[in-house]
N, C-alpha and C. Protein backbone atom coordinates (compact mmCIF):
# COMPACT_ATOMS: atom_id res chain seq x y z
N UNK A 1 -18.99 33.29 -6.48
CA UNK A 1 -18.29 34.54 -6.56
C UNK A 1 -18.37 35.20 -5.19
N UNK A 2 -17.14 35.82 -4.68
CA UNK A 2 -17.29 36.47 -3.10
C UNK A 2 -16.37 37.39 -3.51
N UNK A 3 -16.22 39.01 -2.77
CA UNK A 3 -15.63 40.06 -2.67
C UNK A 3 -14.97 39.79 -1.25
N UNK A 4 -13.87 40.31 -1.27
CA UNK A 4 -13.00 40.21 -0.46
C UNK A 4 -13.77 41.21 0.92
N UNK A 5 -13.11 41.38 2.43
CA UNK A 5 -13.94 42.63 2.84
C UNK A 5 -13.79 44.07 2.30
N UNK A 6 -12.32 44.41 2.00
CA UNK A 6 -12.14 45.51 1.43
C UNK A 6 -12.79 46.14 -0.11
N UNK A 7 -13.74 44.69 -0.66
CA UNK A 7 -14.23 45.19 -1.90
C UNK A 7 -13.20 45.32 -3.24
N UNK A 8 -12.00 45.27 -2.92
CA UNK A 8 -11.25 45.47 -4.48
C UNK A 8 -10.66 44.40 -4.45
N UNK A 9 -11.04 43.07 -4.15
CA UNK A 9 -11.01 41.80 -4.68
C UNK A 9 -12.05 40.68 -4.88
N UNK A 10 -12.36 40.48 -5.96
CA UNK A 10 -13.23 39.19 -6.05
C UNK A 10 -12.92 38.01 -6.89
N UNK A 11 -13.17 36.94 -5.97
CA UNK A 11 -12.93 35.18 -5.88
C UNK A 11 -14.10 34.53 -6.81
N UNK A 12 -13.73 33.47 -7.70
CA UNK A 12 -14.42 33.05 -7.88
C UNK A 12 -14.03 31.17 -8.82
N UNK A 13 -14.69 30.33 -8.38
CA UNK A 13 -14.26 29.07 -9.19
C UNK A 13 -14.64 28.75 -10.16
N UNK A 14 -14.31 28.60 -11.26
CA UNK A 14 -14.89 28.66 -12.76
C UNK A 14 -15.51 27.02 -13.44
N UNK A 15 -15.81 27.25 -13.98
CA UNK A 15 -16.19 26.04 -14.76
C UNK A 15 -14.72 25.01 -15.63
N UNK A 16 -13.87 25.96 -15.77
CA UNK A 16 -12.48 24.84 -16.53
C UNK A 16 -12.08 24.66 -14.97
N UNK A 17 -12.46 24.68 -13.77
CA UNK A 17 -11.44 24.22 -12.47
C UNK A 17 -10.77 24.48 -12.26
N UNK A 18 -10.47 26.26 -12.19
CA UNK A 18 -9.26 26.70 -11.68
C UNK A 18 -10.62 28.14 -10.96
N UNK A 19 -9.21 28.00 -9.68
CA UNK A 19 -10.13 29.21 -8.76
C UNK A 19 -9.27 30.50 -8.92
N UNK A 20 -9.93 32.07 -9.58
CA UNK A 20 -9.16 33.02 -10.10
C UNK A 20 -9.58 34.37 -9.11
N UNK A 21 -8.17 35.06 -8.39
CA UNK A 21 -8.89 36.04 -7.78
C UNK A 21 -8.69 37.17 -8.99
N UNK A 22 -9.94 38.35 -8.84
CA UNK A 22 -9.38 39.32 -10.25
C UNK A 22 -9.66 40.67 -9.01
N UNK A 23 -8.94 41.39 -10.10
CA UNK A 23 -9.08 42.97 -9.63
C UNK A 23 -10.48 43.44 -10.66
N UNK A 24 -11.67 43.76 -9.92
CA UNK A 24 -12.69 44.24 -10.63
C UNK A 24 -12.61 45.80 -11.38
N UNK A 25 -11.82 46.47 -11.20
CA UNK A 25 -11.37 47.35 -11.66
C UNK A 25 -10.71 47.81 -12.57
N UNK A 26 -10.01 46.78 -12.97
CA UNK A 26 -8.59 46.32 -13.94
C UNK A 26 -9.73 44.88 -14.90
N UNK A 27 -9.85 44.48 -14.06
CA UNK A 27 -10.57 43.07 -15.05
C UNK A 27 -9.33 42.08 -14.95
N UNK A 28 -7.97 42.18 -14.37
CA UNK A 28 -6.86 41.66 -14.54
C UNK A 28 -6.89 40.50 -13.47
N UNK A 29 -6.53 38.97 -13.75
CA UNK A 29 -6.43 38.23 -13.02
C UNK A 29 -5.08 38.42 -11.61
N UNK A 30 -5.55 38.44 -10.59
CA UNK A 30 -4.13 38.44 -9.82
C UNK A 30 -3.50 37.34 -9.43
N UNK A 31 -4.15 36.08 -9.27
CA UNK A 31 -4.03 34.83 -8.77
C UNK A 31 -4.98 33.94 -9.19
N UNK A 32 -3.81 32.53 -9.36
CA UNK A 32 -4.80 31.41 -10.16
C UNK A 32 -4.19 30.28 -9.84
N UNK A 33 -5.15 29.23 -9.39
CA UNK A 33 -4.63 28.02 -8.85
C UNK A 33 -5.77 26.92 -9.25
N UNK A 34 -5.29 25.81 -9.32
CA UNK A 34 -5.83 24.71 -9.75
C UNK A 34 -6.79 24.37 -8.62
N UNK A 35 -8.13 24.79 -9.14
CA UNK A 35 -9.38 24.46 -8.01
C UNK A 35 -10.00 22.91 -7.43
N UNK A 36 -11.11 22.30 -7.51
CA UNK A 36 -11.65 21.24 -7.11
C UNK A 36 -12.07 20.86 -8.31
N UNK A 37 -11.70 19.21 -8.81
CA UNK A 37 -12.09 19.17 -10.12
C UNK A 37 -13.06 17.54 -10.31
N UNK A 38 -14.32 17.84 -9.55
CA UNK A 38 -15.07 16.80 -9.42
C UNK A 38 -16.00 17.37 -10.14
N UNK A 39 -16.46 16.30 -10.56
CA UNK A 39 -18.13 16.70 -11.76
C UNK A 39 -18.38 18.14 -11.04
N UNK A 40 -19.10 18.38 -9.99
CA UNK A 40 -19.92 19.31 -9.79
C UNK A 40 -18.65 21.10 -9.21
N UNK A 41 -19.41 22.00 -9.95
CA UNK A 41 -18.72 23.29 -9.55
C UNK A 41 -18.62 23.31 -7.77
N UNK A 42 -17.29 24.37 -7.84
CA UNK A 42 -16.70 24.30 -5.97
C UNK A 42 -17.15 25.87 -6.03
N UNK A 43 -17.11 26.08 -4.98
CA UNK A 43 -17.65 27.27 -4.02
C UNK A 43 -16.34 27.83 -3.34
N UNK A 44 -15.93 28.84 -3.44
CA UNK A 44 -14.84 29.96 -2.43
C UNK A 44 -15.04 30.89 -2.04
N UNK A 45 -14.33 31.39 -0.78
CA UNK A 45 -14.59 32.92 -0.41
C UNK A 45 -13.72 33.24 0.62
N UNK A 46 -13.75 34.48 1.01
CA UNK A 46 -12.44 34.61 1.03
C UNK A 46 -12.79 34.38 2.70
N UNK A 47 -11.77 34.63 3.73
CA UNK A 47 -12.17 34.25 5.03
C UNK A 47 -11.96 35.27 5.98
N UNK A 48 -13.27 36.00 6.17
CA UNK A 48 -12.93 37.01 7.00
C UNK A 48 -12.40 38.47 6.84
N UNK A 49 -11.95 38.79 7.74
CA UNK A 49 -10.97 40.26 7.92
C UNK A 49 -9.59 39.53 7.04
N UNK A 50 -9.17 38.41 7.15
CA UNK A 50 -7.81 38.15 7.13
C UNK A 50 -7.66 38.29 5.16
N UNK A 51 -6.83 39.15 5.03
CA UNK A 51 -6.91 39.45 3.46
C UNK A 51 -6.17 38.39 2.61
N UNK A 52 -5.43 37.49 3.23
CA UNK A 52 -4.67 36.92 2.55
C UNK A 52 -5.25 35.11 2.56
N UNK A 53 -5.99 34.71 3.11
CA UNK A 53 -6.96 33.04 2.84
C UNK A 53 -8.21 33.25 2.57
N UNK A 54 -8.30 32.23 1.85
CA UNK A 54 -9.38 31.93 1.06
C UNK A 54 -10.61 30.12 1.17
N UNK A 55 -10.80 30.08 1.74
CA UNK A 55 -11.46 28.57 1.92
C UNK A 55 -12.30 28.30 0.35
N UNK A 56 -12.12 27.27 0.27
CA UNK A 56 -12.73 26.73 -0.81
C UNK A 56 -13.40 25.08 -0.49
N UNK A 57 -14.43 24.59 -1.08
CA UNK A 57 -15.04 23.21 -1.12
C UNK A 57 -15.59 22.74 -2.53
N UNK A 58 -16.08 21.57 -2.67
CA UNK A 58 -15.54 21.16 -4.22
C UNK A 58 -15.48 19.49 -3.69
N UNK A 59 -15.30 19.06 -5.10
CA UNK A 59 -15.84 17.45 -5.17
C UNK A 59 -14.32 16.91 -5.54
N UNK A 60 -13.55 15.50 -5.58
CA UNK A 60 -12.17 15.13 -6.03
C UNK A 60 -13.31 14.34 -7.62
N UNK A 61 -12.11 13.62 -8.26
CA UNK A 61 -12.65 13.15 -9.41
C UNK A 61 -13.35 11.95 -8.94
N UNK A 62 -13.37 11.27 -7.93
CA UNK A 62 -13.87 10.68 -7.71
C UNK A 62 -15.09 10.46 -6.81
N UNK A 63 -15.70 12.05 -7.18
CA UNK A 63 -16.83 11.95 -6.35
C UNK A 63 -17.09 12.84 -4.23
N UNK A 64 -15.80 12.26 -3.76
CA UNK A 64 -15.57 12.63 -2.84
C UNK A 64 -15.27 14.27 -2.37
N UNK A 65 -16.37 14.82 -1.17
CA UNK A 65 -16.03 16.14 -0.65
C UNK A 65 -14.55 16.43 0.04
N UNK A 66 -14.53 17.71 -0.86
CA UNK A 66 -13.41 18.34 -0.24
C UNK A 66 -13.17 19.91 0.35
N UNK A 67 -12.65 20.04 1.42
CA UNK A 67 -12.39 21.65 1.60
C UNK A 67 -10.88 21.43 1.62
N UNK A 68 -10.54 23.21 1.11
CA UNK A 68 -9.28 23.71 0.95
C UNK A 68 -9.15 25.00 1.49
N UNK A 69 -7.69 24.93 2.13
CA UNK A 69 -7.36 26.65 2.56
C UNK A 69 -6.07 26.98 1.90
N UNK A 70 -6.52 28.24 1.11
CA UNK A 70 -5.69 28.84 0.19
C UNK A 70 -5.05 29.89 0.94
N UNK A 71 -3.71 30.45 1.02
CA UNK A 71 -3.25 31.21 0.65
C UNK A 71 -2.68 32.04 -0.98
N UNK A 72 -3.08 33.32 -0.62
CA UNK A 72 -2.93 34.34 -1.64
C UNK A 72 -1.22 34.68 -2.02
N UNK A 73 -0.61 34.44 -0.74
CA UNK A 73 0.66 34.49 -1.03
C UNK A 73 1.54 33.37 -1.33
N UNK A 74 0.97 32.34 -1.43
CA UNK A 74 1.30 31.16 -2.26
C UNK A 74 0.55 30.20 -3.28
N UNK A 75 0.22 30.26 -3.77
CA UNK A 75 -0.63 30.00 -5.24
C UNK A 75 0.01 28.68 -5.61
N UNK A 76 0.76 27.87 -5.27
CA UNK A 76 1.49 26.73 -5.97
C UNK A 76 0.75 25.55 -4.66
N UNK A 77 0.47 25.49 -3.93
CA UNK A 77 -0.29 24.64 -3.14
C UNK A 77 -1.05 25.44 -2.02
N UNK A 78 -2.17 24.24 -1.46
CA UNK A 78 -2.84 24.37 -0.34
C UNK A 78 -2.57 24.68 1.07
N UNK A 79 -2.71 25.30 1.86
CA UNK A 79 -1.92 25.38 3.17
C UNK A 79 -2.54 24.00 4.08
């Protein structure tokens, strides 16, 4: 789980393998994308000052490490 810098966003990768940013305030999901889906839970946060990426790392199904850079303004793939 990581808070954005501004504090009114927090990241986090769940156990069904999808990584969800929510508004802690609302409780309302804002963004949701298909996370890292290897046996073991992935790790995200967001990157920096820059409000809109997110790095993430995480296992493939086959075991193998992976990092990812998300954009917030596109949710349908990885940059």
């Amino acid at each position: 789980m990581n808070w954005n810098l501004n504090g009114d966003l927090l990241v986090s990768h769940f156990k069904d393998k999808k990584i969800r940013v929510m508004d802690p305030r609302t409780g309302e999901t804002t963004w949701e994308a298909q996370g890292h889906v290897g046996p073991k839970k992935g790790k995200v946060v967001f990157c920096g000052t820059n409000e809109h990426y997110m790095t993430s790392a995480g296992y493939t199904k086959n075991g193998k490490g992976e990092v990812a850079l998300w954009d917030l303004r596109n949710p349908d793939e990885r940059v």
